[in-house]
C-alpha atoms as a PDB file:
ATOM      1  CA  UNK A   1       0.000   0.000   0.000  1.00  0.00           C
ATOM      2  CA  UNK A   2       1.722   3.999  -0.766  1.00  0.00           C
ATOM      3  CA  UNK A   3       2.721   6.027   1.952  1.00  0.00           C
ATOM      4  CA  UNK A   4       0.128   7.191   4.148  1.00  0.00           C
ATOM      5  CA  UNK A   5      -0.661  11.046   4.333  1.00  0.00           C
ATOM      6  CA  UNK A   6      -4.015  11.640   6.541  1.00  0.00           C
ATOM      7  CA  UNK A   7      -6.180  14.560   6.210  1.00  0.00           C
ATOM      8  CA  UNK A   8      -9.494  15.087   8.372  1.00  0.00           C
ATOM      9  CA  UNK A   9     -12.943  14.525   6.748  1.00  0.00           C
ATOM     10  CA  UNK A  10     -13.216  10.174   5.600  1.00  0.00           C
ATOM     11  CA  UNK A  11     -15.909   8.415   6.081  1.00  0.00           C
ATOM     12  CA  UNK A  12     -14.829   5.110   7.388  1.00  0.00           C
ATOM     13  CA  UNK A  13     -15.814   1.665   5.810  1.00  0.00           C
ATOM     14  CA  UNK A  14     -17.523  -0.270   8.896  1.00  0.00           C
ATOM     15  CA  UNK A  15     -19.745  -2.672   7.634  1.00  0.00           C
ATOM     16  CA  UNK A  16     -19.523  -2.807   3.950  1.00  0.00           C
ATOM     17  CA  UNK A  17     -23.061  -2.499   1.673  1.00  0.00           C
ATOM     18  CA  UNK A  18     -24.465  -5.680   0.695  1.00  0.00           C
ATOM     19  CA  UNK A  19     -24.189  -5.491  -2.766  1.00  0.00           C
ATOM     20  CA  UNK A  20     -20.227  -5.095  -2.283  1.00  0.00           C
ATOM     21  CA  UNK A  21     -20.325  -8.135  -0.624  1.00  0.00           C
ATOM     22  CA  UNK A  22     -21.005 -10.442  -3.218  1.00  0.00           C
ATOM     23  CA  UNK A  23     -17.893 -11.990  -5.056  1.00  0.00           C
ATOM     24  CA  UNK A  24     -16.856  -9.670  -7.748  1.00  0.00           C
ATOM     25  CA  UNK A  25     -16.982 -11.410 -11.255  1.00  0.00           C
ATOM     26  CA  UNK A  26     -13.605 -10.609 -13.312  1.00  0.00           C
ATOM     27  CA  UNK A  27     -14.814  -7.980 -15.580  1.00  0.00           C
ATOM     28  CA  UNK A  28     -12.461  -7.616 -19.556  1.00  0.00           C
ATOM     29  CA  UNK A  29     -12.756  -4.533 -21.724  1.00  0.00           C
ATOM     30  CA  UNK A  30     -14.167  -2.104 -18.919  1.00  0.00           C
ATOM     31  CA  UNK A  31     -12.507   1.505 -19.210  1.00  0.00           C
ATOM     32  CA  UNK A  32     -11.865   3.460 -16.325  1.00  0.00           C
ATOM     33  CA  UNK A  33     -13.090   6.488 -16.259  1.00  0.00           C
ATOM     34  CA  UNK A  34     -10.280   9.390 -16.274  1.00  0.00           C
ATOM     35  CA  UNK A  35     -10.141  12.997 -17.419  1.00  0.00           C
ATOM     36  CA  UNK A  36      -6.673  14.949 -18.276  1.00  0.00           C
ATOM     37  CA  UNK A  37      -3.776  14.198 -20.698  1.00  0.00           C
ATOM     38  CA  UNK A  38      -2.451  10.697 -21.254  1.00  0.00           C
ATOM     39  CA  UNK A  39       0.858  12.603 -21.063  1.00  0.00           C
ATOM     40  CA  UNK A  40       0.573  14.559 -17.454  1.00  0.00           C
ATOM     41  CA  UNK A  41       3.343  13.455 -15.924  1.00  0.00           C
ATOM     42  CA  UNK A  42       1.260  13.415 -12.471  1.00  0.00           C
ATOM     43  CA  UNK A  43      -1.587  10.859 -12.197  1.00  0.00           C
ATOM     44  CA  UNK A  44      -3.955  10.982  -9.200  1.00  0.00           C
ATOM     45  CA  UNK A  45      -6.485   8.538  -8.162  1.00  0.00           C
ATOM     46  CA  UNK A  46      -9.552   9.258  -6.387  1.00  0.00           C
ATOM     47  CA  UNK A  47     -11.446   6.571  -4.449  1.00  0.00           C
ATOM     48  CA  UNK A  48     -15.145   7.085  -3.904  1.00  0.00           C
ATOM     49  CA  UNK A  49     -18.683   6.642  -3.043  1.00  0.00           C
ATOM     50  CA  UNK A  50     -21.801   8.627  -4.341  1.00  0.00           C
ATOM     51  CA  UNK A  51     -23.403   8.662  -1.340  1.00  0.00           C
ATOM     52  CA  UNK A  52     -20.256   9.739   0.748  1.00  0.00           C
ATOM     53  CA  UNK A  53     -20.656  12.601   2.286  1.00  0.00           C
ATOM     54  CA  UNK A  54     -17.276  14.004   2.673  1.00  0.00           C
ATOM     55  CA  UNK A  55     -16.504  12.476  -1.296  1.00  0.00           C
ATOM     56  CA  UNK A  56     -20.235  15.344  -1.760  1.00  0.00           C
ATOM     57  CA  UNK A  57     -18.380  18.057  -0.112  1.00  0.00           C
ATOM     58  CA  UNK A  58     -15.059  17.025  -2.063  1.00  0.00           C
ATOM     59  CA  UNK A  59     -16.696  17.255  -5.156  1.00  0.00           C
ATOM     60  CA  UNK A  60     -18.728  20.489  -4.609  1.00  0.00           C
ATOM     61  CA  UNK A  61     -16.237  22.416  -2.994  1.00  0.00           C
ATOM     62  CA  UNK A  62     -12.622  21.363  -4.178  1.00  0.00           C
ATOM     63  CA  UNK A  63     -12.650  19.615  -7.773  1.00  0.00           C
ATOM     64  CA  UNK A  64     -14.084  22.343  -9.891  1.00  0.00           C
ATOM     65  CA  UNK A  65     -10.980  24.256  -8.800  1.00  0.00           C
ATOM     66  CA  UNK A  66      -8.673  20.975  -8.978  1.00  0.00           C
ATOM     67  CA  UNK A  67      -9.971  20.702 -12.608  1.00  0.00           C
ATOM     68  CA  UNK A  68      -9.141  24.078 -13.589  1.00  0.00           C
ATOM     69  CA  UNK A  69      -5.970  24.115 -11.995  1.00  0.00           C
ATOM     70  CA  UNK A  70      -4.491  20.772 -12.870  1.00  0.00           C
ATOM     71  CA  UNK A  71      -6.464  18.759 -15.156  1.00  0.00           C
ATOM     72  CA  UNK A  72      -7.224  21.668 -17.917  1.00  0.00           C
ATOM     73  CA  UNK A  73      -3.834  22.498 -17.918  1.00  0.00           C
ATOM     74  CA  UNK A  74      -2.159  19.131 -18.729  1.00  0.00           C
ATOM     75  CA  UNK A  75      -0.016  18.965 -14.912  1.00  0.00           C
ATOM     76  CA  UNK A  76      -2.616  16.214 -13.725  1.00  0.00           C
ATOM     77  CA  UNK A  77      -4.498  12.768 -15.456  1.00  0.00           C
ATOM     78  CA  UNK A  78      -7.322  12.119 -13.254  1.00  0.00           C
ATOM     79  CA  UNK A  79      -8.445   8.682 -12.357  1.00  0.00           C
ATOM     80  CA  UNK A  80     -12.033   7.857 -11.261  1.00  0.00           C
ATOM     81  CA  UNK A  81     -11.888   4.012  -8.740  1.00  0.00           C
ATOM     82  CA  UNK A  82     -15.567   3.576  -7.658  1.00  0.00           C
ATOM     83  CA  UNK A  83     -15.630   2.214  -3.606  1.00  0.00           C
ATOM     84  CA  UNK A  84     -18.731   1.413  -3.476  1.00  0.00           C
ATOM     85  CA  UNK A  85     -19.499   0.871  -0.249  1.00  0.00           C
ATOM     86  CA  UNK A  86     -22.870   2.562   1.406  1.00  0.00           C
ATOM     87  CA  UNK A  87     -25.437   0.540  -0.182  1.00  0.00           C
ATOM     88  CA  UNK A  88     -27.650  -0.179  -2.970  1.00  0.00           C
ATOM     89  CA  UNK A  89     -28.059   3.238  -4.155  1.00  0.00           C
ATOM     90  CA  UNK A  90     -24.218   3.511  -4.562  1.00  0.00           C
ATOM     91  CA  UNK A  91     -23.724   1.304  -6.582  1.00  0.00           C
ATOM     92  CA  UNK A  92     -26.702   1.919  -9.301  1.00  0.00           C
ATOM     93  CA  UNK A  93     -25.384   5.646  -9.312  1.00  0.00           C
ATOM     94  CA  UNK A  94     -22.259   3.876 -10.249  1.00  0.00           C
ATOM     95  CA  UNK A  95     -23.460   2.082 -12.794  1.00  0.00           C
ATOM     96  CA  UNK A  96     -25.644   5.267 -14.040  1.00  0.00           C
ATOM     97  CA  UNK A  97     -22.402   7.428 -14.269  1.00  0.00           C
ATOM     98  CA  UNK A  98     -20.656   4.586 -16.838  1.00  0.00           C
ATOM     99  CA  UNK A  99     -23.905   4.219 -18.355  1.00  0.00           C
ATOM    100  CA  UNK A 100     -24.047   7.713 -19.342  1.00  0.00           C
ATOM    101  CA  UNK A 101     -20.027   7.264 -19.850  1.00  0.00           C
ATOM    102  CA  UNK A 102     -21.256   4.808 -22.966  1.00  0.00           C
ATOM    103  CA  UNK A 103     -22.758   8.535 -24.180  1.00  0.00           C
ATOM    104  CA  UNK A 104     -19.897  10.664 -23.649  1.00  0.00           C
ATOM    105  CA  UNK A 105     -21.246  11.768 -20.061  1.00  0.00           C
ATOM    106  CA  UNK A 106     -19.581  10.372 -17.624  1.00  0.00           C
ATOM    107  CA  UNK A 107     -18.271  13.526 -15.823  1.00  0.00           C
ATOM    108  CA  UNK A 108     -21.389  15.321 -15.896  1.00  0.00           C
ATOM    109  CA  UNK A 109     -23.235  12.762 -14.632  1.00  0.00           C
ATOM    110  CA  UNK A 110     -20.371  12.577 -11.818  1.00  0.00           C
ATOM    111  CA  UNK A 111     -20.788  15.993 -11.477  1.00  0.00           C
ATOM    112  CA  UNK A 112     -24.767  15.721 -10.975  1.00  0.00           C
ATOM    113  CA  UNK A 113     -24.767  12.631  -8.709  1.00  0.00           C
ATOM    114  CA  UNK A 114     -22.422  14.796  -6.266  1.00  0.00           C
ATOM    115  CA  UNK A 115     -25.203  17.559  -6.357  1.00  0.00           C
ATOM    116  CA  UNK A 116     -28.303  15.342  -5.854  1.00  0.00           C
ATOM    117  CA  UNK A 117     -27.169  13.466  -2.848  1.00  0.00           C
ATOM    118  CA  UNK A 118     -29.058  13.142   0.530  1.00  0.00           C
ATOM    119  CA  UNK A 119     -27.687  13.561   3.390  1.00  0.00           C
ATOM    120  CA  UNK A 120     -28.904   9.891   4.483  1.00  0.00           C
ATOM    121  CA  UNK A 121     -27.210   6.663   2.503  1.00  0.00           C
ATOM    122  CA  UNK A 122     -30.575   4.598   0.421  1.00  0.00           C
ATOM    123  CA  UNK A 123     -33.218   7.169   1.185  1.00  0.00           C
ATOM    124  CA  UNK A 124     -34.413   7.448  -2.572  1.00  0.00           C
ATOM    125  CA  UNK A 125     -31.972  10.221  -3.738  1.00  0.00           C
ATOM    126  CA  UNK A 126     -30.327   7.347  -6.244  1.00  0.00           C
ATOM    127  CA  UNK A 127     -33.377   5.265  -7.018  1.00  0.00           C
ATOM    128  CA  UNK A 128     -33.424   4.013 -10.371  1.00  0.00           C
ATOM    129  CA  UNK A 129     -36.327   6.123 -11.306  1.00  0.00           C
ATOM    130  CA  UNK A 130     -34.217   9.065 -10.101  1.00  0.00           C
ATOM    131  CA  UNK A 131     -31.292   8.121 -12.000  1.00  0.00           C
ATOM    132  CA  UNK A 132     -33.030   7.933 -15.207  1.00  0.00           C
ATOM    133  CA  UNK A 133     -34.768  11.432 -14.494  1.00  0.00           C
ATOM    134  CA  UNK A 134     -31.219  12.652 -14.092  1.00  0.00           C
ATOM    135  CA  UNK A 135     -30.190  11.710 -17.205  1.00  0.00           C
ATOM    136  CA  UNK A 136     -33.078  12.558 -18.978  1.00  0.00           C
ATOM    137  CA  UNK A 137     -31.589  16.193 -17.725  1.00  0.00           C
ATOM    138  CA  UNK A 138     -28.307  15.537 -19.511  1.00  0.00           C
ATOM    139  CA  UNK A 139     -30.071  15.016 -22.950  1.00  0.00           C
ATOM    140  CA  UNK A 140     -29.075  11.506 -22.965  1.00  0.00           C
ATOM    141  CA  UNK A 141     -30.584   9.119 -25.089  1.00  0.00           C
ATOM    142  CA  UNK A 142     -33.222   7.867 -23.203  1.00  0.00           C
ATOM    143  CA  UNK A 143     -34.017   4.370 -24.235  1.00  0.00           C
ATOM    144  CA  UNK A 144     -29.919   3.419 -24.375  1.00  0.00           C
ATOM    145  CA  UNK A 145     -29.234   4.925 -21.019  1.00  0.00           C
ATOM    146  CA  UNK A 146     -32.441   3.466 -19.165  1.00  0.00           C
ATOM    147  CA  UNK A 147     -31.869   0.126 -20.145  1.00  0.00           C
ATOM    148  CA  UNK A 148     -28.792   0.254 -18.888  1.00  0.00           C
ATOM    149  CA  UNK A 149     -29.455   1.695 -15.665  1.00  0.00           C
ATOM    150  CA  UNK A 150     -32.306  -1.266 -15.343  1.00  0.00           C
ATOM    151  CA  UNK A 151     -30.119  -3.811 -16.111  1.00  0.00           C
ATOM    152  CA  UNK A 152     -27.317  -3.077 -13.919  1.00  0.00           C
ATOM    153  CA  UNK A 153     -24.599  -3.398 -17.346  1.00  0.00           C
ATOM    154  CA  UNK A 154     -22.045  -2.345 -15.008  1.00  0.00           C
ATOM    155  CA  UNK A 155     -22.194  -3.600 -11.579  1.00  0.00           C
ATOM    156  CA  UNK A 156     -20.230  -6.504 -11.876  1.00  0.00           C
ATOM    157  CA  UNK A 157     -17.222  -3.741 -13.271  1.00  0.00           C
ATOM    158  CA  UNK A 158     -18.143  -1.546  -9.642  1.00  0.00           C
ATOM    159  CA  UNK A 159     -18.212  -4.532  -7.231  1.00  0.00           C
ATOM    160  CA  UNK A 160     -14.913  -5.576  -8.935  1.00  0.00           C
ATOM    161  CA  UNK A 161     -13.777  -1.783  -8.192  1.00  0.00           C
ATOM    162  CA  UNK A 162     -14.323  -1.589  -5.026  1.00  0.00           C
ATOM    163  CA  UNK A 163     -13.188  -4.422  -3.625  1.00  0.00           C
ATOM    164  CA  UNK A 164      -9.963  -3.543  -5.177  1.00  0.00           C
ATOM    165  CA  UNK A 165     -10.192  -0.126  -4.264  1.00  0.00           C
ATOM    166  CA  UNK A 166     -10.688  -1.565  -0.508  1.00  0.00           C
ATOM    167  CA  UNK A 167      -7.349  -3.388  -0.838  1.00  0.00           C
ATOM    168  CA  UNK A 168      -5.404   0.069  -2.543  1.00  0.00           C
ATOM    169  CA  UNK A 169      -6.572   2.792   0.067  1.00  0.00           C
ATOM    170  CA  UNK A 170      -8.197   0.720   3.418  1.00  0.00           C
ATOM    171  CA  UNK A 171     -11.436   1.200   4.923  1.00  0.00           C
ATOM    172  CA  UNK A 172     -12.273   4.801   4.454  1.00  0.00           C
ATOM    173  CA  UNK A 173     -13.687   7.567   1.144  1.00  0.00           C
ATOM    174  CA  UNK A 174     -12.760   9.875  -0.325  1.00  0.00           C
ATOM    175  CA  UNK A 175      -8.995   8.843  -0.785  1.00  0.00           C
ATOM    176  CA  UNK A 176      -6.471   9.585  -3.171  1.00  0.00           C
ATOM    177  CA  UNK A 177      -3.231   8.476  -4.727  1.00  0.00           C
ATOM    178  CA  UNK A 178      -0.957  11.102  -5.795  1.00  0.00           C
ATOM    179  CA  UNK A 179       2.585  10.478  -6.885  1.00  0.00           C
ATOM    180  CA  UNK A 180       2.516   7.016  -5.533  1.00  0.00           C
ATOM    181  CA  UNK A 181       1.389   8.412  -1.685  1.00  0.00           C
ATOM    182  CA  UNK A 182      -1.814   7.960  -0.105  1.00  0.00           C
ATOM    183  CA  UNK A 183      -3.825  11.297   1.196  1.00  0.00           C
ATOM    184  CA  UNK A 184      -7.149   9.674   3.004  1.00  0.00           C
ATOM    185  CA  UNK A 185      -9.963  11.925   3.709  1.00  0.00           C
ATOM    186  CA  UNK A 186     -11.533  15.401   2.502  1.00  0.00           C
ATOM    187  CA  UNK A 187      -8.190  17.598   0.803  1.00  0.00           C
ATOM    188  CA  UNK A 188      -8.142  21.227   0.725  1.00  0.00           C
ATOM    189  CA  UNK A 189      -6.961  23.096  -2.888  1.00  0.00           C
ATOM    190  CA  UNK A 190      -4.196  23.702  -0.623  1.00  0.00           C
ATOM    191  CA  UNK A 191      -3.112  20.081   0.200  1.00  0.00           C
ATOM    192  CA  UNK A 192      -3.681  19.198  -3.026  1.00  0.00           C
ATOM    193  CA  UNK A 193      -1.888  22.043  -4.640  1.00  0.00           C
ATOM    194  CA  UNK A 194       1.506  20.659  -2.176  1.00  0.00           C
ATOM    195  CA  UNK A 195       0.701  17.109  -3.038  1.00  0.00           C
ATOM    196  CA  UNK A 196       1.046  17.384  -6.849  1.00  0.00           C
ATOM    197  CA  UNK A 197       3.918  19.951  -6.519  1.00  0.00           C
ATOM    198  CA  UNK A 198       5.611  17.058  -4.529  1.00  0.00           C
ATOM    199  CA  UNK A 199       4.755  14.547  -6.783  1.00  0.00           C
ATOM    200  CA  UNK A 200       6.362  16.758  -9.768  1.00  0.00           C
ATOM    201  CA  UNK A 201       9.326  17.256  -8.033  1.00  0.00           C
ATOM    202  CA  UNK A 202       9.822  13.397  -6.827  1.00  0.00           C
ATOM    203  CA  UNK A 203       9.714  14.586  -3.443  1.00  0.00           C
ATOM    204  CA  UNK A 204      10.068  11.946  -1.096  1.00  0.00           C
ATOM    205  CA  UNK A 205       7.195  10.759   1.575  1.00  0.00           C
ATOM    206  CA  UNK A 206       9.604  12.014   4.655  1.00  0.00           C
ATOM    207  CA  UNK A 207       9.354  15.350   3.431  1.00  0.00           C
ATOM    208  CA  UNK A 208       6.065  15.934   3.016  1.00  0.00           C
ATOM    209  CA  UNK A 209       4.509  16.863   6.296  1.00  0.00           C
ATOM    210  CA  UNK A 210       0.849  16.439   6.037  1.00  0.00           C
ATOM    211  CA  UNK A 211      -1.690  18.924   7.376  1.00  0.00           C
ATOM    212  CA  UNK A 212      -5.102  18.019   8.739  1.00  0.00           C
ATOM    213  CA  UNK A 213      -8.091  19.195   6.235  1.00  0.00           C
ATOM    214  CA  UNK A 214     -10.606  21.698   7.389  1.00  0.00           C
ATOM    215  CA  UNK A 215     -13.989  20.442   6.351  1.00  0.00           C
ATOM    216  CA  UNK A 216     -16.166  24.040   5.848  1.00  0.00           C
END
């Protein structure tokens, strides 16, 4: 496992959902979802549920900026790992966000899940009736992307993702891997701004002294 840098804000992994649970089938020809050029010399990973509410706050607050920054300027190639791990509902908004990934629409979709949570795990918010009415908001083909979300065309690919993400980054989301080194919990712009500067300069884990996120 990297180097562990902790930052405040994760929710931790106690009893995993029970659609995790259930042996992941090996899964050929599934494309993870990334953003960024193949060429950034700095890759980071992000681990994370839909339902999380510390990955919500991530994703509202911090990754807007992060894409601007980093991503749209070629320094970064960010990874998507689905970890799965709250429920039912987690894993069919997985499986939505690929399915409208088959449409070119995977990061919006990202981007909407992360704005439609509730603040409770499987209380409706990712419902497959839901899901479909969000995409139905992206302009997505309708009949294509509801199938899909009814049949569940990627859950095998998510429960395979998450049990490896389990074994990459331990029993806690959001987490990411920059430069090799681990950073669990909520990150500031500011950690993350260090943590790819570090990673650019081959900075070694010793000198990196980690700060502990402020979650507003």
């Amino acid at each position: 496992m990297p180097a562990l840098l902790a930052g405040a804000g994760i929710a931790a992994v106690g009893i995993i959902g029970a659609g995790l649970m259930a042996p992941p089938k090996p899964v050929a020809n599934v494309v993870r979802p990334s953003e960024g050029a193949a060429t950034a010399p700095v890759v980071v990973a992000e681990y994370s549920d839909y339902q999380c509410d510390y990955c919500g706050r991530w994703a509202r607050q911090v990754e807007a900026s992060f894409r601007s920054s980093f991503i749209d300027t070629g320094r970064v190639r960010f990874e998507w790992h689905d970890y799965a791990w709250e429920g039912q509902e987690s894993l069919d908004a997985a499986n939505a966000a690929r399915c409208a990934g088959d449409q070119g629409q995977f990061w919006p979709m990202h981007d909407l899940l992360y704005q439609s949570q509730n603040a409770t795990p499987n209380t409706g918010a990712f419902t497959k009736d839901q899901l479909k009415s969000l995409g139905a908001g992206l302009g997505l083909d309708a009949s294509r992307f509801d199938a899909c979300v009814d049949e569940g065309t990627y859950l095998d690919a998510i429960r395979q993702d998450s049990a490896t993400s389990q074994r990459a980054v331990g029993s806690g989301t959001p987490a990411f891997i920059i430069g090799g080194r681990l950073y669990a919990g909520y990150q500031t712009m500011d950690q993350l701004t260090a943590a790819v500067q570090s990673a650019e300069a081959g900075a070694s884990p010793a000198a990196l002294v980690p700060g502990l996120a402020a979650v507003p």
